[in-house]
PDB file of N, CA and C in Angstrom:
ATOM      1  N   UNK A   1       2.185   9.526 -11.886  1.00  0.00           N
ATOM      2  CA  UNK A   1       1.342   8.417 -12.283  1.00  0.00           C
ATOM      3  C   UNK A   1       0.042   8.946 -12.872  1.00  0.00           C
ATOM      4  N   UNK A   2      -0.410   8.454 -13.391  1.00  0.00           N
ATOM      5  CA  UNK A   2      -1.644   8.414 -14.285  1.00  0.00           C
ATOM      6  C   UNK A   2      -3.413   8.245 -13.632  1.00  0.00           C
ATOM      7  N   UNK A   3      -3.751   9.445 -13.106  1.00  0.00           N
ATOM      8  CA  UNK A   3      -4.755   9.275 -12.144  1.00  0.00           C
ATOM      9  C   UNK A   3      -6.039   8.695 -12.871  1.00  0.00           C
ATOM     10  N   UNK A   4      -6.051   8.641 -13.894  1.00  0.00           N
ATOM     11  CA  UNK A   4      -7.300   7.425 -14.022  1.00  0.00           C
ATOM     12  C   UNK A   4      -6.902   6.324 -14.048  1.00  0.00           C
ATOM     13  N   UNK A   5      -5.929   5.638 -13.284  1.00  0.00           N
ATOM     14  CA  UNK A   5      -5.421   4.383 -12.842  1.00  0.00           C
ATOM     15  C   UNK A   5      -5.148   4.155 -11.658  1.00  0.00           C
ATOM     16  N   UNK A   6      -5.633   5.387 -10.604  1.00  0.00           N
ATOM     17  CA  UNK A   6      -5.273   5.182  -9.144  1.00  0.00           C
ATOM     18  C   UNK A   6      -6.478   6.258  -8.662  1.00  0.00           C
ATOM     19  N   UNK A   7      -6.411   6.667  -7.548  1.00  0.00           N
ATOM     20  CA  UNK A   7      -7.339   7.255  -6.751  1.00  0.00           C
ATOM     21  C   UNK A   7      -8.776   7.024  -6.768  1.00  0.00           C
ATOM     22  N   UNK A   8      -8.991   5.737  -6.316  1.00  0.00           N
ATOM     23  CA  UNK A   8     -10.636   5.422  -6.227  1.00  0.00           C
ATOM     24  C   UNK A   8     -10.682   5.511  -4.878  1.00  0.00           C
ATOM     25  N   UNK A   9     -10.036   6.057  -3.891  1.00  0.00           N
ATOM     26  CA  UNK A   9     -10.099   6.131  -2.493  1.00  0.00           C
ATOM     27  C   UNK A   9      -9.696   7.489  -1.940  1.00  0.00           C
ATOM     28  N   UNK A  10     -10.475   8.012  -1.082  1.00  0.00           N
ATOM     29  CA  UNK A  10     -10.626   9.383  -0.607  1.00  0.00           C
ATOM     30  C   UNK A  10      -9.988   9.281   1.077  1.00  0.00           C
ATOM     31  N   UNK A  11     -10.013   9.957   1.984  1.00  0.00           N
ATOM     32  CA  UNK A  11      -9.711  10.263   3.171  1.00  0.00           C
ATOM     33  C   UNK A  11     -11.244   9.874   3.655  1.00  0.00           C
ATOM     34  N   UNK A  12     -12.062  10.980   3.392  1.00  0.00           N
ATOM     35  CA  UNK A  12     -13.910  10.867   3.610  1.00  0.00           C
ATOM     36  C   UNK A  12     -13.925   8.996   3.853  1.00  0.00           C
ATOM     37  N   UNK A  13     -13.802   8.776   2.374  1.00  0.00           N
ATOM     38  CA  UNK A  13     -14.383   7.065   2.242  1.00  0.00           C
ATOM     39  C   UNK A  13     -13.693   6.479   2.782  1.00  0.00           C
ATOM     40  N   UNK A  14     -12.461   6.273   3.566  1.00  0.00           N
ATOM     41  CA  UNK A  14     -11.789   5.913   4.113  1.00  0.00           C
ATOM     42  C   UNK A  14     -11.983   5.748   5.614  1.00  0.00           C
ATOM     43  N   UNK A  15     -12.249   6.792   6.037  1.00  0.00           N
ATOM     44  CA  UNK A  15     -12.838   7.612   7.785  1.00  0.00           C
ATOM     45  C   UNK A  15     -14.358   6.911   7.605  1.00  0.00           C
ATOM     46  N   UNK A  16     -15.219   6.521   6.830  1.00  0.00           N
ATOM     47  CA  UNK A  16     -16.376   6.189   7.048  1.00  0.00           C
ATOM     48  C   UNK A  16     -16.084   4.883   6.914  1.00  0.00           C
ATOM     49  N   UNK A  17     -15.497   4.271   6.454  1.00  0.00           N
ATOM     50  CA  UNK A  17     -15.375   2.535   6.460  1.00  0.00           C
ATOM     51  C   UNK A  17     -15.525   1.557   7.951  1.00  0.00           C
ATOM     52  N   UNK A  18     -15.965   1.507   8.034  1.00  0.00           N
ATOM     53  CA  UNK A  18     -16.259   0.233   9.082  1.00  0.00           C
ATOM     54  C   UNK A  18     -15.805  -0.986   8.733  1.00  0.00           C
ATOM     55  N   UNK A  19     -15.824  -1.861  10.353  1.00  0.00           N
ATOM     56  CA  UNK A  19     -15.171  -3.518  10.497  1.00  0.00           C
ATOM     57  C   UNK A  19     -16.555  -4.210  10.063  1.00  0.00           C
ATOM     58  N   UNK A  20     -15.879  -5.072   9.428  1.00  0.00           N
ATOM     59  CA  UNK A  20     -17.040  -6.209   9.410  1.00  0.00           C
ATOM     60  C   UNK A  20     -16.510  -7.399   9.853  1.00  0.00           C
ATOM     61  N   UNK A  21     -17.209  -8.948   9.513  1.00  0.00           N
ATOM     62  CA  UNK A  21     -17.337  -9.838  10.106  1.00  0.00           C
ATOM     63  C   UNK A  21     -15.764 -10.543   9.652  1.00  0.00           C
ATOM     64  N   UNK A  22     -15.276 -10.064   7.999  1.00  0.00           N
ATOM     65  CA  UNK A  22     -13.877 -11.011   7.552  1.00  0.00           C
ATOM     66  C   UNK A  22     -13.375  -9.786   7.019  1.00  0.00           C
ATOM     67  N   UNK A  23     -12.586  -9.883   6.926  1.00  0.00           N
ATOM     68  CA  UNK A  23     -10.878  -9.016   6.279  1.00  0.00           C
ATOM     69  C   UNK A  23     -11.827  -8.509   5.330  1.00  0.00           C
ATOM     70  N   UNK A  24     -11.803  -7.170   5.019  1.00  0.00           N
ATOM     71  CA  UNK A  24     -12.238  -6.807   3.561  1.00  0.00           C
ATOM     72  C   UNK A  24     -10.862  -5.662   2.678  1.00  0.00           C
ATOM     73  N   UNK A  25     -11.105  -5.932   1.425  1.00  0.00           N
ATOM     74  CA  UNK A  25      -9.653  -5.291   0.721  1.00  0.00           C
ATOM     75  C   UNK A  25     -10.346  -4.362  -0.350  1.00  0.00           C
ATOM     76  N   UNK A  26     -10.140  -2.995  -0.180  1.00  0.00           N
ATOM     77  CA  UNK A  26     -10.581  -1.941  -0.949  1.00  0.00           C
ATOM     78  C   UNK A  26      -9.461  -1.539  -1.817  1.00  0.00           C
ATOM     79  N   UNK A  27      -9.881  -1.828  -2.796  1.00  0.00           N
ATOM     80  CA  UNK A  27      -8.597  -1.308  -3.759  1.00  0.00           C
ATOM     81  C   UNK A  27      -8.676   0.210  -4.318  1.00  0.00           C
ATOM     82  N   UNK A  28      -7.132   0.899  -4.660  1.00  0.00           N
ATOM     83  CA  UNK A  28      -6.909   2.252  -4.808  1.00  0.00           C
ATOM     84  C   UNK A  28      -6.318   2.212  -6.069  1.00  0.00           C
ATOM     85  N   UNK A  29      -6.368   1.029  -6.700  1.00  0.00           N
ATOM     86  CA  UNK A  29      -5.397   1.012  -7.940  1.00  0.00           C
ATOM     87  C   UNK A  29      -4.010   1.058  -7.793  1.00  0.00           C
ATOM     88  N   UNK A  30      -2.994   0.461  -8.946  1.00  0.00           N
ATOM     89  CA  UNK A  30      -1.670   0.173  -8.975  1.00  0.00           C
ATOM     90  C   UNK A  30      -1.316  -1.004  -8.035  1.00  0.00           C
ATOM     91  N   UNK A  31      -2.138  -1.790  -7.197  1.00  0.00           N
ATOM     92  CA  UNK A  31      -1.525  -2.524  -6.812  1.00  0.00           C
ATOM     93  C   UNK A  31      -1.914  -2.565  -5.419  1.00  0.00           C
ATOM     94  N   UNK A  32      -2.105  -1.252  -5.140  1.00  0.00           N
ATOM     95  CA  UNK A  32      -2.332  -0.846  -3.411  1.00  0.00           C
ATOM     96  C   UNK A  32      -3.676  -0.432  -3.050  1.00  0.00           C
ATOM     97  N   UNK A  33      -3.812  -1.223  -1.450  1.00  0.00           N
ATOM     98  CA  UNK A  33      -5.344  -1.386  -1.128  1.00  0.00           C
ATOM     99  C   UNK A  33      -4.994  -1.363  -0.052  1.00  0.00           C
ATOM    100  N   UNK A  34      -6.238  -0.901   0.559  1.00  0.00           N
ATOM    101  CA  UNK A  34      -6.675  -1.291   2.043  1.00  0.00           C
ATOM    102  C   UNK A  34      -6.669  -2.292   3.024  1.00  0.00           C
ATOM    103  N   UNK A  35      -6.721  -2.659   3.622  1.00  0.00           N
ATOM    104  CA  UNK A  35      -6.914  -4.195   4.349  1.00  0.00           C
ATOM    105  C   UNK A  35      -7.891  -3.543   5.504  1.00  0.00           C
ATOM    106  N   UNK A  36      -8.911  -4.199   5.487  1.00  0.00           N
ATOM    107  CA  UNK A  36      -9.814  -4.035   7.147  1.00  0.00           C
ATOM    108  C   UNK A  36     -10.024  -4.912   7.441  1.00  0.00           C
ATOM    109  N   UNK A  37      -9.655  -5.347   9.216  1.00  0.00           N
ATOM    110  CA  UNK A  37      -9.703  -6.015  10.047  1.00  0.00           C
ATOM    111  C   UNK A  37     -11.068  -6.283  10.564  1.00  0.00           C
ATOM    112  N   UNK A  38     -11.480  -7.338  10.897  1.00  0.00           N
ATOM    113  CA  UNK A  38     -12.629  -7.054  11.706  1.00  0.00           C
ATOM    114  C   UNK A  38     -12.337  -6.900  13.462  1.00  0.00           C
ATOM    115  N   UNK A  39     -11.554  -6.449  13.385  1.00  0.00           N
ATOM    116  CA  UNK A  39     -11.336  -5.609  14.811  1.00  0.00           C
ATOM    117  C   UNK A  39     -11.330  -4.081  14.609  1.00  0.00           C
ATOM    118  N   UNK A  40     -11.335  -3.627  13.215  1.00  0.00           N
ATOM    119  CA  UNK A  40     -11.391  -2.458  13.118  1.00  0.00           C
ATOM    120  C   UNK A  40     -10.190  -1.895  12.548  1.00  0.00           C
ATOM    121  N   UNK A  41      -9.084  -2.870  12.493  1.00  0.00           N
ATOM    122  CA  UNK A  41      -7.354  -2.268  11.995  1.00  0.00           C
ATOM    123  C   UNK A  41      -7.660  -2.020  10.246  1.00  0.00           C
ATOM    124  N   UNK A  42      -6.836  -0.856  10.118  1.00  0.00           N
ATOM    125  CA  UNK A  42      -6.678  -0.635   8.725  1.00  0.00           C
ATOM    126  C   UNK A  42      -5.380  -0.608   7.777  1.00  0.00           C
ATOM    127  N   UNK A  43      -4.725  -1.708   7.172  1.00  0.00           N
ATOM    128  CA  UNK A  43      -3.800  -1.832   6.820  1.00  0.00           C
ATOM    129  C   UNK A  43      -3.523  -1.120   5.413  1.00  0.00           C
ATOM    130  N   UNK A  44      -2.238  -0.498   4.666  1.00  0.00           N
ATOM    131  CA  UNK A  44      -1.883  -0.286   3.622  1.00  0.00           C
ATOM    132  C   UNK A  44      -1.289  -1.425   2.813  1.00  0.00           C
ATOM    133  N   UNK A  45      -1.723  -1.790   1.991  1.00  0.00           N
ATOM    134  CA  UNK A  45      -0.731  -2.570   1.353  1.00  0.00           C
ATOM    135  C   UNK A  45      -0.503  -2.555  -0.097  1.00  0.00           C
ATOM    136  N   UNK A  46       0.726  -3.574  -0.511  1.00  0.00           N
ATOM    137  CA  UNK A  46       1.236  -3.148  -1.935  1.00  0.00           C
ATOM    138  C   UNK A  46       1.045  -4.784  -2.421  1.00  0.00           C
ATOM    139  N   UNK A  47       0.230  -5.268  -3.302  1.00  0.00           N
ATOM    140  CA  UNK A  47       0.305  -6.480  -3.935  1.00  0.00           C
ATOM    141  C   UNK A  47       1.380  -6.688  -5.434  1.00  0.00           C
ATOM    142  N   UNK A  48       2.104  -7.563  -5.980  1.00  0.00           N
ATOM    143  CA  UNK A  48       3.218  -7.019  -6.671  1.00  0.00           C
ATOM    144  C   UNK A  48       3.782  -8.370  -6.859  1.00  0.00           C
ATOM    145  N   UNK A  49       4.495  -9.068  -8.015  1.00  0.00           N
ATOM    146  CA  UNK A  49       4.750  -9.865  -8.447  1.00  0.00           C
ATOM    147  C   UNK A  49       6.120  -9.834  -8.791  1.00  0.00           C
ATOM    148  N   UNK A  50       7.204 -10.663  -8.298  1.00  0.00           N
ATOM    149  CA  UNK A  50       8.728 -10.418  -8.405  1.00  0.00           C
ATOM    150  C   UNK A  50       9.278 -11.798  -8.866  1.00  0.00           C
ATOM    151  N   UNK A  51       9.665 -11.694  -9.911  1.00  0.00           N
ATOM    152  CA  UNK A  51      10.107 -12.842 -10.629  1.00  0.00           C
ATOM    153  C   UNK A  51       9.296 -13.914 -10.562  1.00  0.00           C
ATOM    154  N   UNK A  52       7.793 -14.267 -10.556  1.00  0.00           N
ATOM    155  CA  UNK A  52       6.986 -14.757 -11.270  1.00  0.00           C
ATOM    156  C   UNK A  52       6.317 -15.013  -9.681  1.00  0.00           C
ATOM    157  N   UNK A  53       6.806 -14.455  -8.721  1.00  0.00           N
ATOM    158  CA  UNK A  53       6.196 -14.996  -7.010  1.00  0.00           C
ATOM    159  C   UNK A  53       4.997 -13.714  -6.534  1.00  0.00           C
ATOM    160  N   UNK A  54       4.068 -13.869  -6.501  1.00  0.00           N
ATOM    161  CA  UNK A  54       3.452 -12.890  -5.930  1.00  0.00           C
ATOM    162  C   UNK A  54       3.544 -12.592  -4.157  1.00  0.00           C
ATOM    163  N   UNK A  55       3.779 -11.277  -4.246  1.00  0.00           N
ATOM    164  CA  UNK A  55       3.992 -10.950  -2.874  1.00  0.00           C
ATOM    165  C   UNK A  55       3.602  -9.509  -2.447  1.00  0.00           C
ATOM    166  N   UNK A  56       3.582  -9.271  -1.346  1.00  0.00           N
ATOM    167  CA  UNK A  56       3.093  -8.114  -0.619  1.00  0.00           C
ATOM    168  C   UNK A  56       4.038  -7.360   0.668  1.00  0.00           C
ATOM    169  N   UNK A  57       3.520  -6.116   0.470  1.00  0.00           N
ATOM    170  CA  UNK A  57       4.521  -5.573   1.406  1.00  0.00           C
ATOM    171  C   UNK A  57       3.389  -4.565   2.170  1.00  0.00           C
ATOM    172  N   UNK A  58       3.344  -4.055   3.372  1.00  0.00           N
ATOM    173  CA  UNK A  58       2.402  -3.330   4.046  1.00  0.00           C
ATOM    174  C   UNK A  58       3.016  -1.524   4.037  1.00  0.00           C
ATOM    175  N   UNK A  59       2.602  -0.828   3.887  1.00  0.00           N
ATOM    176  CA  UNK A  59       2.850   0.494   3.856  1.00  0.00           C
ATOM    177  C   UNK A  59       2.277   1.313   4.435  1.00  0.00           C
ATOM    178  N   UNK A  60       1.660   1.107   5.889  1.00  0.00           N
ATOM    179  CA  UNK A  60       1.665   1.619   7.220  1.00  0.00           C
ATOM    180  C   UNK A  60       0.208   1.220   7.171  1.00  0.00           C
ATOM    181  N   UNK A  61       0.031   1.816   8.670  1.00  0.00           N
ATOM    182  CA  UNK A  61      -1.541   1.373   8.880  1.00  0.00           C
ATOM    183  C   UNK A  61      -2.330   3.356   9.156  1.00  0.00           C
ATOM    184  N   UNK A  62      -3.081   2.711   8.787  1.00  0.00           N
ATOM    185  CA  UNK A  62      -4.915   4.237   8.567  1.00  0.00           C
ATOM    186  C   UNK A  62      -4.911   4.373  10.329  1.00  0.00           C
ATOM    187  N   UNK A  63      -4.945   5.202  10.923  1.00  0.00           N
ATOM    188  CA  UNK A  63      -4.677   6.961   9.724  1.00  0.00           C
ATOM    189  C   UNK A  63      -3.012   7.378  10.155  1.00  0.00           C
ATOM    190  N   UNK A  64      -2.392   6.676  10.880  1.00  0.00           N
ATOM    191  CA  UNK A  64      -0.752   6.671  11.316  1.00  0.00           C
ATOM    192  C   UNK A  64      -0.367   7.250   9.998  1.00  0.00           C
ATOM    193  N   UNK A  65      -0.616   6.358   8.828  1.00  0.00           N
ATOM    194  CA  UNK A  65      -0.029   6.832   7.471  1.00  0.00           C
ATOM    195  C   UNK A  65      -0.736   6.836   6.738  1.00  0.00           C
ATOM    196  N   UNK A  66      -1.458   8.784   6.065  1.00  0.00           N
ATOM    197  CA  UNK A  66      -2.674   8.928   5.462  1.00  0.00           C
ATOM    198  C   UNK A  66      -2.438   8.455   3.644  1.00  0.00           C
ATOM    199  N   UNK A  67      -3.330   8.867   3.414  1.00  0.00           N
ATOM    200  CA  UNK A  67      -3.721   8.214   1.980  1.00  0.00           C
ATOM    201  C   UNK A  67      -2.522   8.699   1.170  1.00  0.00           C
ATOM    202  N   UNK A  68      -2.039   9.969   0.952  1.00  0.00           N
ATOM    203  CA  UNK A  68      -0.963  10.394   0.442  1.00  0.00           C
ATOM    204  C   UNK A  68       0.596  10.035   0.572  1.00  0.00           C
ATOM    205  N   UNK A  69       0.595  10.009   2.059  1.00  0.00           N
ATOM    206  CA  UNK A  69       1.531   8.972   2.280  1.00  0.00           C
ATOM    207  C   UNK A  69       2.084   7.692   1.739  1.00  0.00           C
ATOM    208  N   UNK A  70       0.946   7.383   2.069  1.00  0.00           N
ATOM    209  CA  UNK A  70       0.545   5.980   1.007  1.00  0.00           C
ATOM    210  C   UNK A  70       0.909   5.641  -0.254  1.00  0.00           C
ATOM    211  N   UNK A  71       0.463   6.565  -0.805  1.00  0.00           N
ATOM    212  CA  UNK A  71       0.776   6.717  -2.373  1.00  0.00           C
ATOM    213  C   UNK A  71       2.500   6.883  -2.737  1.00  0.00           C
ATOM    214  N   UNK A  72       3.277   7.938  -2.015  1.00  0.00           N
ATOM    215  CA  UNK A  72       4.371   7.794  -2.112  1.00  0.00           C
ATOM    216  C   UNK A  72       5.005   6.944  -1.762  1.00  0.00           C
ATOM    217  N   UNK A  73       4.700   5.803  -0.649  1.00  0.00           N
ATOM    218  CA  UNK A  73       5.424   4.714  -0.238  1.00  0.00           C
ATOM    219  C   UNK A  73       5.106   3.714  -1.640  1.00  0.00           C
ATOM    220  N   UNK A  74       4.063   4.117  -2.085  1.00  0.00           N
ATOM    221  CA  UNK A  74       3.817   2.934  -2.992  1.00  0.00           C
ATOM    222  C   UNK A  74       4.405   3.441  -4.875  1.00  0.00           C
ATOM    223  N   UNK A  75       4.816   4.510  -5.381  1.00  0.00           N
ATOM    224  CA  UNK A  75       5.428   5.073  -6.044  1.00  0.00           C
ATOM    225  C   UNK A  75       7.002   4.915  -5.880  1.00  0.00           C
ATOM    226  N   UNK A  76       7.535   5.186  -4.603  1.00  0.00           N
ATOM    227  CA  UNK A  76       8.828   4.560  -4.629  1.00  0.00           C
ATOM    228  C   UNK A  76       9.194   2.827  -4.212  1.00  0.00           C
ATOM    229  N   UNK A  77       8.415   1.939  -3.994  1.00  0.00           N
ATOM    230  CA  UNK A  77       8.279   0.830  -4.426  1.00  0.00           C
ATOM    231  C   UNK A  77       7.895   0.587  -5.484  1.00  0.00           C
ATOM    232  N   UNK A  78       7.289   0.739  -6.504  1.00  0.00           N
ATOM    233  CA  UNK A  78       7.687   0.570  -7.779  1.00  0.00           C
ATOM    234  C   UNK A  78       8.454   0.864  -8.429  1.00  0.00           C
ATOM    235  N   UNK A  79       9.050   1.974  -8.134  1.00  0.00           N
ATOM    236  CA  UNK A  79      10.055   2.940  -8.720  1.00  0.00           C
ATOM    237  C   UNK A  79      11.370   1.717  -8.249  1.00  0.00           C
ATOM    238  N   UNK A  80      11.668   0.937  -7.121  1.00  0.00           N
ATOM    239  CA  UNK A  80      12.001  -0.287  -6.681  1.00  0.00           C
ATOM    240  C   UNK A  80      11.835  -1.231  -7.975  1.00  0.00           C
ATOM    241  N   UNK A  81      10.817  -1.666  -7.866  1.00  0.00           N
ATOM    242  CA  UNK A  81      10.271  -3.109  -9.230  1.00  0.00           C
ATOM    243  C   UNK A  81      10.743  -2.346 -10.160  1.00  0.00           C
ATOM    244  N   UNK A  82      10.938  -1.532 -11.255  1.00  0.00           N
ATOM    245  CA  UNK A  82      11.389  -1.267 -12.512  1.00  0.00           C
ATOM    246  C   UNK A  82      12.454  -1.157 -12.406  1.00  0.00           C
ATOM    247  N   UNK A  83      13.536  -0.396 -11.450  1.00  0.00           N
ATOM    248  CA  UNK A  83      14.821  -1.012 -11.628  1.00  0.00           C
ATOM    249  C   UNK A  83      15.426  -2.480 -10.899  1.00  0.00           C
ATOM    250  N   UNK A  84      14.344  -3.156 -10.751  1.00  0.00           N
ATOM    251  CA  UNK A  84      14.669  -4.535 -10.937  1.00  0.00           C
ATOM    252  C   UNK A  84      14.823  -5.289  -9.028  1.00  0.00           C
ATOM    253  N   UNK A  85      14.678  -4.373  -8.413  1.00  0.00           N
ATOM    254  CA  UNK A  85      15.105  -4.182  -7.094  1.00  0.00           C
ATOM    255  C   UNK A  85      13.533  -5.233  -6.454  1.00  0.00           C
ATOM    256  N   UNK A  86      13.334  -5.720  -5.711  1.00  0.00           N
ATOM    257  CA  UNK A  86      11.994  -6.626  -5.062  1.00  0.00           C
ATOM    258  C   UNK A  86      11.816  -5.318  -3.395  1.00  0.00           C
ATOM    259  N   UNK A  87      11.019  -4.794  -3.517  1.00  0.00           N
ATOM    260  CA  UNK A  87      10.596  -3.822  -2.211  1.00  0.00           C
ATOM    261  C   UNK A  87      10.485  -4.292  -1.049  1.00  0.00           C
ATOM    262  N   UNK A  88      10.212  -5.744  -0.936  1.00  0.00           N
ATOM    263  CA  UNK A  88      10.274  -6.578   0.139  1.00  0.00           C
ATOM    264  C   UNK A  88      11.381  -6.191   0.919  1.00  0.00           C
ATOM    265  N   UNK A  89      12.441  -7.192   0.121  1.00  0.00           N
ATOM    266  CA  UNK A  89      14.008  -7.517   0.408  1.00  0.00           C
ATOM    267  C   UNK A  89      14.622  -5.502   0.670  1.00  0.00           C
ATOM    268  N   UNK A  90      14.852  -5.115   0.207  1.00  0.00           N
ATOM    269  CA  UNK A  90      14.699  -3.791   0.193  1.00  0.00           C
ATOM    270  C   UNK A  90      14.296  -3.122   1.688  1.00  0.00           C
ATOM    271  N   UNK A  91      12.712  -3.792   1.885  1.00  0.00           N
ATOM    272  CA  UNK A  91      12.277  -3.007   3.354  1.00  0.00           C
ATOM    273  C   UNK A  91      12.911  -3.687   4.450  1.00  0.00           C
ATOM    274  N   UNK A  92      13.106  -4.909   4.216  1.00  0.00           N
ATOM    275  CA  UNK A  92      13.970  -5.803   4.937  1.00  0.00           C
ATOM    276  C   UNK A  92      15.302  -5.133   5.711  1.00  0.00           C
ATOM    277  N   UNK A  93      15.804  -4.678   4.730  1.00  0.00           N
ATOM    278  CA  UNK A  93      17.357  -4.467   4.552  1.00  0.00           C
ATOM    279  C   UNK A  93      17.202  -2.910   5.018  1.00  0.00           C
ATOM    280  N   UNK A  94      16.537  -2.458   4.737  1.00  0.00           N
ATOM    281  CA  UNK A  94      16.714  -0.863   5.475  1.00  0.00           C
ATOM    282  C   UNK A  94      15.144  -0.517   5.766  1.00  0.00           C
ATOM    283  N   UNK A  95      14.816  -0.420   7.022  1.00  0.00           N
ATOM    284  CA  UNK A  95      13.386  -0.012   7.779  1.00  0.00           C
ATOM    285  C   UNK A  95      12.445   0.938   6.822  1.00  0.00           C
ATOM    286  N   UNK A  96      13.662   1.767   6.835  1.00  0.00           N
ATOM    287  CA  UNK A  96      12.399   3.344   6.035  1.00  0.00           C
ATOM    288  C   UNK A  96      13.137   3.856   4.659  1.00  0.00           C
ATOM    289  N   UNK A  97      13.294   2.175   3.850  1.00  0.00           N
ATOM    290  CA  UNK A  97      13.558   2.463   2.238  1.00  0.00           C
ATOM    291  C   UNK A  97      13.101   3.473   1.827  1.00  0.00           C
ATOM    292  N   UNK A  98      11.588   3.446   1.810  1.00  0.00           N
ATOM    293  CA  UNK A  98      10.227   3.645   0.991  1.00  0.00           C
ATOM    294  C   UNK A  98      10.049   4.651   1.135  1.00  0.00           C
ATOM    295  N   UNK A  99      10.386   5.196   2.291  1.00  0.00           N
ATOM    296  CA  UNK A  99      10.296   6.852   3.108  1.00  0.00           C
ATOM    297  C   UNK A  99      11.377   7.598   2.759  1.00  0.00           C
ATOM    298  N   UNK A 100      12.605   6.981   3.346  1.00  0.00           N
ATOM    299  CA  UNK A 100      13.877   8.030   2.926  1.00  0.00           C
ATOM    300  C   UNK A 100      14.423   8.338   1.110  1.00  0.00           C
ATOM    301  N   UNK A 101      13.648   7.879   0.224  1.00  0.00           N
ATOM    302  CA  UNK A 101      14.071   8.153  -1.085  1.00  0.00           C
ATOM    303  C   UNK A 101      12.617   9.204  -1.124  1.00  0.00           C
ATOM    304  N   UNK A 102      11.756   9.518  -0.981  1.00  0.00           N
ATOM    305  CA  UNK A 102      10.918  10.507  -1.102  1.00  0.00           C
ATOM    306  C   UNK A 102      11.353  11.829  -1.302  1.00  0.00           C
TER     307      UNK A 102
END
């Protein structure tokens, strides 16, 4: 992928992020961002549009599954959307799609 279209998010900036008062969503480009809880949880996620429905799929939570991680869960879900496949239905249907084609 094309890194001046992804990596606006570091490990550092990541480890320094704090909860605040509502959900906040840090984006990394391609689609995939952060989610912070204001309890402090840090979600991965993939935002993504499948036959005209927008939808989302989560791709582990900070720091269980680090930033790199990340990126490959979210590379072979797209790699999913271009051959036509929805990553959802997909994670549905087999737990660790996203992982075992890596």
């Amino acid at each position: 992928m094309n890194e001046k279209l992804r990596g606006r998010l570091s490990d550092k900036i990541i480890s320094e992020m704090v909860a605040c008062s509502k959900t906040k969503r840090v984006t990394d480009g391609l689609g995939m961002y952060l989610e912070l809880s204001p309890s402090g949880g840090k979600w991965w996620r993939f935002k993504y549009r499948f036959h005209g429905k927008e939808k989302r799929i989560s791709l582990g939570t900070y720091p269980d599954t680090g930033l790199a991680e990340a990126r490959g869960k979210l590379a072979m879900a797209r790699l999913l959307l271009r051959s036509g496949m929805d990553p959802s239905e997909a994670q549905k249907s087999n737990k660790y799609v996203l992982t075992d084609m890596q």
